[in-house]
Protein backbone atom coordinates (compact mmCIF):
# COMPACT_ATOMS: atom_id res chain seq x y z
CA UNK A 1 6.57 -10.89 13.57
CA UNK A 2 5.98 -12.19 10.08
CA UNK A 3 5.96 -9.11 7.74
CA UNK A 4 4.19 -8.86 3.70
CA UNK A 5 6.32 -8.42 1.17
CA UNK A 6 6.78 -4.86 -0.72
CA UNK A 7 6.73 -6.68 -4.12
CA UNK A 8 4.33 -8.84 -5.60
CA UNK A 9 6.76 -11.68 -6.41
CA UNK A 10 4.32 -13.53 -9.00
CA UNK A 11 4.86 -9.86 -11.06
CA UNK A 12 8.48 -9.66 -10.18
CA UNK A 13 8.66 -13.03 -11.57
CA UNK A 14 6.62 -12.47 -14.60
CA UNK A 15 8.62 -9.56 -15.81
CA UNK A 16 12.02 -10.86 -15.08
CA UNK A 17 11.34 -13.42 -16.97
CA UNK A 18 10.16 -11.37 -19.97
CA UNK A 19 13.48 -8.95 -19.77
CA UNK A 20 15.63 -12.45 -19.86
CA UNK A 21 13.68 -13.10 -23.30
CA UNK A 22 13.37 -10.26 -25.31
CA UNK A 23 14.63 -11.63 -28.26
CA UNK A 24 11.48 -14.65 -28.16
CA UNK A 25 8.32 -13.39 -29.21
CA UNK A 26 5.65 -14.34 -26.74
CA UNK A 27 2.34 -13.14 -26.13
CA UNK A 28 1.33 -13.21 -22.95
CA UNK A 29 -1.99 -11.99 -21.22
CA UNK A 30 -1.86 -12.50 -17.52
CA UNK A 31 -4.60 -11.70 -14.52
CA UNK A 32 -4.32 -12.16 -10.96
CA UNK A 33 -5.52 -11.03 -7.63
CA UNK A 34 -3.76 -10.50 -4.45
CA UNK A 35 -4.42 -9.87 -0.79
CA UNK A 36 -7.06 -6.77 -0.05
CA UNK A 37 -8.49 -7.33 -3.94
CA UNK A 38 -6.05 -5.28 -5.74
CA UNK A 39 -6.36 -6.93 -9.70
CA UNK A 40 -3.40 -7.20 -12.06
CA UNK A 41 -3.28 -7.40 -15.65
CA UNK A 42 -0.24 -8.09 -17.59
CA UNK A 43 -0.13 -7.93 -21.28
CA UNK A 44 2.64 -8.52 -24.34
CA UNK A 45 2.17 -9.08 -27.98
CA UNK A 46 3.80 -10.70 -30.67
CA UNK A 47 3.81 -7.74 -32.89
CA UNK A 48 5.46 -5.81 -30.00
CA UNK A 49 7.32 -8.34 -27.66
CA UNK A 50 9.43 -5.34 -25.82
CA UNK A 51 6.42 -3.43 -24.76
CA UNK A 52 4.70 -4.75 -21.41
CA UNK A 53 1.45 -2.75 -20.40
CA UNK A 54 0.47 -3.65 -16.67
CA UNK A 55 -2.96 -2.42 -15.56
CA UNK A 56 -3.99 -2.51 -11.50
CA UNK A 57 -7.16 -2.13 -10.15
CA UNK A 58 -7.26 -0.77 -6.51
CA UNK A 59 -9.75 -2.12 -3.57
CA UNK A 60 -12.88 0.00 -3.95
CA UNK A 61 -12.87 2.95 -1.81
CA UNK A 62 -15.03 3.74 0.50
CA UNK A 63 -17.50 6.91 0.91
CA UNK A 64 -15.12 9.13 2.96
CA UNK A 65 -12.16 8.42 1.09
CA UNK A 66 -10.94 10.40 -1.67
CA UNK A 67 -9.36 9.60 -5.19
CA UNK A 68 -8.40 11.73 -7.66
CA UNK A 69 -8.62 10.71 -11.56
CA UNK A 70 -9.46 7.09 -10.16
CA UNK A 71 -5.99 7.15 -7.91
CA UNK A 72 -5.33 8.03 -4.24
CA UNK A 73 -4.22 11.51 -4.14
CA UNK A 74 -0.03 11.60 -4.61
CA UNK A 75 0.04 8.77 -6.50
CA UNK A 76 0.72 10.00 -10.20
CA UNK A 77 3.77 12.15 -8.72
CA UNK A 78 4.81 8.93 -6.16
CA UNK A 79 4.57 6.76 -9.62
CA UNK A 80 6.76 9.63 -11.58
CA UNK A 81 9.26 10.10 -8.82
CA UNK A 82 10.06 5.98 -8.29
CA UNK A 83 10.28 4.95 -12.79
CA UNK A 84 11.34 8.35 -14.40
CA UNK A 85 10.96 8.53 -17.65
CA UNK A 86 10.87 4.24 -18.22
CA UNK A 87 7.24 4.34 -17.57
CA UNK A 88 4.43 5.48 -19.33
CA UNK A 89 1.40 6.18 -17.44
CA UNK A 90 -1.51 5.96 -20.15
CA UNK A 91 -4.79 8.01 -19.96
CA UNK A 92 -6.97 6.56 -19.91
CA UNK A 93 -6.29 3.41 -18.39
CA UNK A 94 -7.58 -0.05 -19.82
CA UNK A 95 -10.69 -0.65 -18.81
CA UNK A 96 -11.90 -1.74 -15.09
CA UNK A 97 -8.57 -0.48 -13.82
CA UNK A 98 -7.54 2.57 -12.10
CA UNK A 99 -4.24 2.85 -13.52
CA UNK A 100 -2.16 1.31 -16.85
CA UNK A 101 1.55 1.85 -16.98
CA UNK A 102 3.34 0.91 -20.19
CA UNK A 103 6.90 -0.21 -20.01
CA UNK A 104 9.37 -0.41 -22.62
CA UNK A 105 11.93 -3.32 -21.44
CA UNK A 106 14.49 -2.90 -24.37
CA UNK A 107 15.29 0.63 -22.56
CA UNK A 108 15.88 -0.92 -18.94
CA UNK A 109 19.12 -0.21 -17.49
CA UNK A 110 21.93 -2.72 -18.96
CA UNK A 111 23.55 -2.93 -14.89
CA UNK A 112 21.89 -5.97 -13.94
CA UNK A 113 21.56 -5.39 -10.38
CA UNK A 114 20.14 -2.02 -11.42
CA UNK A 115 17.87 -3.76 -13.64
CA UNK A 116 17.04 -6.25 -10.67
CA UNK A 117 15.97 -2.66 -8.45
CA UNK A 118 14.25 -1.81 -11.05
CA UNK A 119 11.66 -4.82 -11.62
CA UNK A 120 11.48 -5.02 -8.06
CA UNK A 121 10.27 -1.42 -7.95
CA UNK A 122 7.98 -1.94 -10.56
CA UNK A 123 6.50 -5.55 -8.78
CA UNK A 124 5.88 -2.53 -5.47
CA UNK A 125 3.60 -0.60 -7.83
CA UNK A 126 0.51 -1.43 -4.85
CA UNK A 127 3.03 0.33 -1.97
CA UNK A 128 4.07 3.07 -4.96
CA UNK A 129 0.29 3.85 -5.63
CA UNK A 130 -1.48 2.81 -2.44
CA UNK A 131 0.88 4.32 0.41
CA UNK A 132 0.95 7.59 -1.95
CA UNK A 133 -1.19 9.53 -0.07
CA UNK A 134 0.47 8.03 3.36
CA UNK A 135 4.03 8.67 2.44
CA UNK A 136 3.21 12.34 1.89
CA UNK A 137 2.28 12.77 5.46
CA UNK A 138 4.96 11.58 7.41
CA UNK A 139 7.16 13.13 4.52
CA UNK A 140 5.59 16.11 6.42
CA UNK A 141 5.96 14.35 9.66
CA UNK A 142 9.52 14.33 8.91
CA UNK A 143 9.95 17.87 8.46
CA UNK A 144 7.82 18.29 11.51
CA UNK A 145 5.26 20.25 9.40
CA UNK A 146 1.72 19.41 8.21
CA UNK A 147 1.04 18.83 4.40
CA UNK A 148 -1.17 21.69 2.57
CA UNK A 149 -5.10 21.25 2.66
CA UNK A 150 -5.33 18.12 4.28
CA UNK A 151 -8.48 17.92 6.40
CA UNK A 152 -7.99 17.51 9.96
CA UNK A 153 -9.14 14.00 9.41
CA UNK A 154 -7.98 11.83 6.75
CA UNK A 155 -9.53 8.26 5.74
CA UNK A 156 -7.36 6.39 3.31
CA UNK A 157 -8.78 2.69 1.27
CA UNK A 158 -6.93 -0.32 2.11
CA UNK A 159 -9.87 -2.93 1.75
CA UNK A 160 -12.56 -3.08 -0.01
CA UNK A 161 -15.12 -0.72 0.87
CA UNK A 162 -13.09 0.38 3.82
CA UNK A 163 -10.66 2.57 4.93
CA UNK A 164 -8.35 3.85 7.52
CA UNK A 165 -7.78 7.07 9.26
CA UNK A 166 -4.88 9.43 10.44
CA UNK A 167 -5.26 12.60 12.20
CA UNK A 168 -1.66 14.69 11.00
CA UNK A 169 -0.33 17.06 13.66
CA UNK A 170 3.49 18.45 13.37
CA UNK A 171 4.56 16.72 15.74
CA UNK A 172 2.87 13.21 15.14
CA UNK A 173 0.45 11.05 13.07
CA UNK A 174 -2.06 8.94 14.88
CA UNK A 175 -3.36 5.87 12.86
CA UNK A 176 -6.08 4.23 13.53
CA UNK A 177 -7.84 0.97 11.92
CA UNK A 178 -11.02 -0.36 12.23
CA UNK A 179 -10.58 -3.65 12.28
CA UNK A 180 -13.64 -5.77 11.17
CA UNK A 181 -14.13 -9.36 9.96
CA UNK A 182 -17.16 -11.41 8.06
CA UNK A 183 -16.41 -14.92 9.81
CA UNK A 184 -17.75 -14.58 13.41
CA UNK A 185 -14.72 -17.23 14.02
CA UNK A 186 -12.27 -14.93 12.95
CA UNK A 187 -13.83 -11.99 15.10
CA UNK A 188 -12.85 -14.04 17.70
CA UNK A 189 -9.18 -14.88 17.01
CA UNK A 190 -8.74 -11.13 16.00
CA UNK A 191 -9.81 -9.97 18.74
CA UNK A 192 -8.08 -11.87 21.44
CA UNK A 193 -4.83 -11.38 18.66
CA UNK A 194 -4.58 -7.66 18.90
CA UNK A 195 -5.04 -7.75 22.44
CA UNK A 196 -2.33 -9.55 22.55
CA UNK A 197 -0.28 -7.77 20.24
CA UNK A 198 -0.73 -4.87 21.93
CA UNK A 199 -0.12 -5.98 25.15
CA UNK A 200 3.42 -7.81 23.62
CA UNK A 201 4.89 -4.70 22.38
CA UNK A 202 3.74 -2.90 25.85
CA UNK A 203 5.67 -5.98 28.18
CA UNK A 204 8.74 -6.10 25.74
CA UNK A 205 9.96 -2.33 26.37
CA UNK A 206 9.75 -1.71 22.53
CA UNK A 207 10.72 1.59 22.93
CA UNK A 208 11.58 2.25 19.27
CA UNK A 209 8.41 1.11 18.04
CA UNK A 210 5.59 3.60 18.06
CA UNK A 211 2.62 3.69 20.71
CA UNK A 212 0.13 1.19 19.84
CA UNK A 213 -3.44 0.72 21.27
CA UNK A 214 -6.77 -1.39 21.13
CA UNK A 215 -9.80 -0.77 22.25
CA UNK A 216 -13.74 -2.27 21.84
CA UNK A 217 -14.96 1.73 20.85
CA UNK A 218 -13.49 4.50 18.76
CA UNK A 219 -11.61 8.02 18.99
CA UNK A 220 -14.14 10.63 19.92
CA UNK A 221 -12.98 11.95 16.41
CA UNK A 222 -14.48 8.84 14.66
CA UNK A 223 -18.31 8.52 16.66
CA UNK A 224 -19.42 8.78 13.20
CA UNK A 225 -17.43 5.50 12.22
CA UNK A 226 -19.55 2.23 11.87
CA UNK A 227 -18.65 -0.06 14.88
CA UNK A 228 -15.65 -2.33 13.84
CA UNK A 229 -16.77 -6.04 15.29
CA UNK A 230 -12.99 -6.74 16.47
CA UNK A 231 -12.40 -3.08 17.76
CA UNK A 232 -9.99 -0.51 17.21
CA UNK A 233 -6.45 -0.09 16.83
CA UNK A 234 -4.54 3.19 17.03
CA UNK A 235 -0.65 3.91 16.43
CA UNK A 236 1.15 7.23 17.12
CA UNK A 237 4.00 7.92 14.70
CA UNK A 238 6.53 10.54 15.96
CA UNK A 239 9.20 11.83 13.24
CA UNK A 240 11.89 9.41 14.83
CA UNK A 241 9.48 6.80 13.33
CA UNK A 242 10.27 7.93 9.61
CA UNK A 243 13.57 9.44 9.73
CA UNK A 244 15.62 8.46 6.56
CA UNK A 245 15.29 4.42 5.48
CA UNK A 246 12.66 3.82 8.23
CA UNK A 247 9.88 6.08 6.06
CA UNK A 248 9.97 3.09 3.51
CA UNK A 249 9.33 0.34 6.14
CA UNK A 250 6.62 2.72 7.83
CA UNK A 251 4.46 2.81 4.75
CA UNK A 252 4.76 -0.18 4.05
CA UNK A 253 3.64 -1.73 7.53
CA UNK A 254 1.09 1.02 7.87
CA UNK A 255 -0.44 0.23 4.44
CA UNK A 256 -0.97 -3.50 4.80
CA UNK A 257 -1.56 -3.79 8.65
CA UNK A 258 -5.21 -4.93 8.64
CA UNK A 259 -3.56 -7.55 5.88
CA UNK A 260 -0.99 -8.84 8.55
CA UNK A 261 -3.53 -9.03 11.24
CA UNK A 262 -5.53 -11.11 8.94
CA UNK A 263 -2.63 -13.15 8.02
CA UNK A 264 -2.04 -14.34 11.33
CA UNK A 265 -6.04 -14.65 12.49
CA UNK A 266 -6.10 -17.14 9.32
């Protein structure tokens, strides 16, 4: 099973290479796009080489999902809890971006494998910002408890336009993705690839791994739900699934599954 990486590592790259080099004054001015259409920006200047601003603009969300100041709802604290007081968030952010964070690199840590965490934690700012809302739940999850004022239905944006959903109980989260594709090609290879999938971790006595389902129609809770052209798939997350270092790897696999499913139908 071939996994996406946390980190971007074009961004890791980019500002490693800019803490190696204070002392040079380069300007740089740097955008990219990665898988799902999140946007980077990356900016220095000669008149302040030590000061890196780094915008990111998220996928567009769809109708039932909801952002708050232009961010998935957790994500200033999740930014906050994971850079302290070495990141700036600015308000407002440049524009066409949801979020600007403006990072001093004279003040990172002088330990350079804490420096190295660091970067690396600042190249995850799409799992800090994007699995916000996620980790919160099955935080909860943990703690066997359901977070306050969540609906009993939650969609969250992970492409374009679209989103996923999770139903949070105390005693589980159930997932589920529609999973739809352009190329009628592709609808194909998806299709016959998450049967198989599913059908994989079913044969190999995963036991570990949480419940997984497919199937051509949705959840009763999601008849409102456009039809999804390669069908549906649903995991059920129990708290054994995010106890301690497993909560990171959860998010993360959660977040970008529609991603890895598109990975392998390419």
């Amino acid at each position: 099973m071939i996994l996406l990486q946390s980190h971007s590592r074009f961004l890791f790259q980019t500002l490693l290479n800019r803490a190696q080099n204070l002392e040079k004054g380069v300007e740089l001015d740097h955008h990219w796009v990665e898988f799902d259409d999140v946007r980077y920006h990356i900016q220095v200047s000669m008149k302040n080489p030590h000061v890196l601003l780094l915008s990111v603009s998220l996928p567009t969300p769809s109708s039932e999902t909801i952002f708050v100041c232009g961010l998935p709802f957790g994500a200033i604290e999740a930014i906050k809890a994971a850079y302290g007081n070495l990141v700036q968030i600015l308000d407002p952010p440049r524009d066409g971006f949801n979020l600007t964070l403006k990072i001093n690199l004279s003040k990172l840590p002088a330990n350079q494998e804490q420096k190295h965490a660091f970067l690396v934690k600042v190249a995850s700012i799409r799992e800090v910002v994007l699995g916000a809302p996620l980790r919160v739940i099955l935080e909860h999850l943990a703690a066997r408890t359901v977070a306050p004022d969540l609906d009993p239905l939650v969609a969250l944006v992970h492409r374009p336009n679209e989103s996923f959903f999770l139903f949070p109980q105390a005693d589980k989260v159930t997932v589920v993705y529609p999973m739809r594709f352009n190329d009628s090609i592709d609808i194909v290879l998806a299709t016959s690839f998450l049967q198989e999938f599913v059908e994989a971790r079913r044969t190999a006595g995963l036991n570990n791994t949480p419940p997984c389902s497919w199937s051509l129609t949705p959840p009763l809770e999601l008849k409102e739900v456009p039809a999804a052209n390669a069908g549906f798939v649903t995991f059920v997350i129990f708290p054994r699934h995010v106890e301690g270092q497993k909560l990171d790897r959860t998010v993360w696999n959660l977040s970008t599954f529609h991603a890895y499913v598109s990975y392998h139908v390419k």
